[in-house]
C-alpha atoms as a PDB file:
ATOM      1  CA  UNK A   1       0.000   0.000   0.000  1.00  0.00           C
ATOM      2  CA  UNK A   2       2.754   2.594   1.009  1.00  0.00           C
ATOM      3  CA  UNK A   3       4.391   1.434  -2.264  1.00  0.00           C
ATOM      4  CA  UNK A   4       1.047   2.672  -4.447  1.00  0.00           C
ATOM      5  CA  UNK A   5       1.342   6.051  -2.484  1.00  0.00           C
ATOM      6  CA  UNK A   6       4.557   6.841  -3.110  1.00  0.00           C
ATOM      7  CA  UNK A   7       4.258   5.774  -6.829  1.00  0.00           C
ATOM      8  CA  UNK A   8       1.264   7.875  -7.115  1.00  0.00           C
ATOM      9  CA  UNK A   9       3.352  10.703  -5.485  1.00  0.00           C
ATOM     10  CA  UNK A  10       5.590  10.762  -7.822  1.00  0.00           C
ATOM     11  CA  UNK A  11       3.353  10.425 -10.664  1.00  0.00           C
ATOM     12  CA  UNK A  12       2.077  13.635  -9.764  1.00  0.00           C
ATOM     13  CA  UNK A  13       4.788  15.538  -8.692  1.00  0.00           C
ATOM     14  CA  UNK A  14       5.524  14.975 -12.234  1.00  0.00           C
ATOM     15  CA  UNK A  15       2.407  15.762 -13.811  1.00  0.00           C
ATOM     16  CA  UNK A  16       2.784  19.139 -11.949  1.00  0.00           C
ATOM     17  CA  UNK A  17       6.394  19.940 -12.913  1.00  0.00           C
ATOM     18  CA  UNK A  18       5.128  19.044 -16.798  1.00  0.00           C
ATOM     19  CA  UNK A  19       2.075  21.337 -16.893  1.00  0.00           C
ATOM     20  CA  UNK A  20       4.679  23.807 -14.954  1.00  0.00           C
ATOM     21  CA  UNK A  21       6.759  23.789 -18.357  1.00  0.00           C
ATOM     22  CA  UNK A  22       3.923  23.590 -20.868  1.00  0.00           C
ATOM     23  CA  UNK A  23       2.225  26.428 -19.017  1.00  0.00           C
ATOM     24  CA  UNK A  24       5.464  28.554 -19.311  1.00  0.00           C
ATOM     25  CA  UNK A  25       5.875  27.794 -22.766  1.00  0.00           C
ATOM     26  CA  UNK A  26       2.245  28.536 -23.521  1.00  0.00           C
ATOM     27  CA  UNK A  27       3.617  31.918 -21.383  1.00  0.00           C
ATOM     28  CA  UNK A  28       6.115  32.620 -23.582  1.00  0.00           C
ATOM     29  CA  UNK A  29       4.615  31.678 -27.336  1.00  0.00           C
ATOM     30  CA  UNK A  30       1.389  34.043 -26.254  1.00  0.00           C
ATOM     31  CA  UNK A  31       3.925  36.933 -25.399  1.00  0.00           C
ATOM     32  CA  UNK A  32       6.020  36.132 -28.551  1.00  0.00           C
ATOM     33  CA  UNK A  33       2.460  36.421 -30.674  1.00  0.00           C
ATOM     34  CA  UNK A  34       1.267  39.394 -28.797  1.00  0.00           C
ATOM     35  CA  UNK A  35       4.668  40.962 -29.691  1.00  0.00           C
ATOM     36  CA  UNK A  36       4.731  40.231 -33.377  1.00  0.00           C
ATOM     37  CA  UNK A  37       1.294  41.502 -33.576  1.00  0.00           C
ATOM     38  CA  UNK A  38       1.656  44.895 -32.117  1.00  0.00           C
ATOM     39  CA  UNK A  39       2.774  46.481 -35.085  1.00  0.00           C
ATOM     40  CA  UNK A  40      -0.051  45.248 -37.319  1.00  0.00           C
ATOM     41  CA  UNK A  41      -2.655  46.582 -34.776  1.00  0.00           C
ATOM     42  CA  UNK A  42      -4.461  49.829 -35.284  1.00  0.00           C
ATOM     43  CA  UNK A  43      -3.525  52.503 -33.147  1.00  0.00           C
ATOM     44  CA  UNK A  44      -6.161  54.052 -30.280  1.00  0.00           C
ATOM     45  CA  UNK A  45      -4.460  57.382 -30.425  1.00  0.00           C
ATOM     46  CA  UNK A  46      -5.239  59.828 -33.067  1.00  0.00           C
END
């Protein structure tokens, strides 16, 4: 039983750390699209 525990410990301490690193990089390609768009977007001021 203590066995299954700690297996399902570490299953999701590394579920965790992976949506961690896909959030970042989700992060970090939103940023990078926001950037690239800026340019192309109309400007509010007159």
């Amino acid at each position: 039983m203590e066995d299954d525990a700690v297996a399902l410990q570490d299953a999701n301490e590394g579920l965790e750390a992976r949506v961690r690193e896909r959030t970042s990089e989700l992060e970090a390609s939103r940023e990078e699209a926001l950037a690239a768009a800026r340019p192309r977007l109309p400007s509010s001021r007159p």
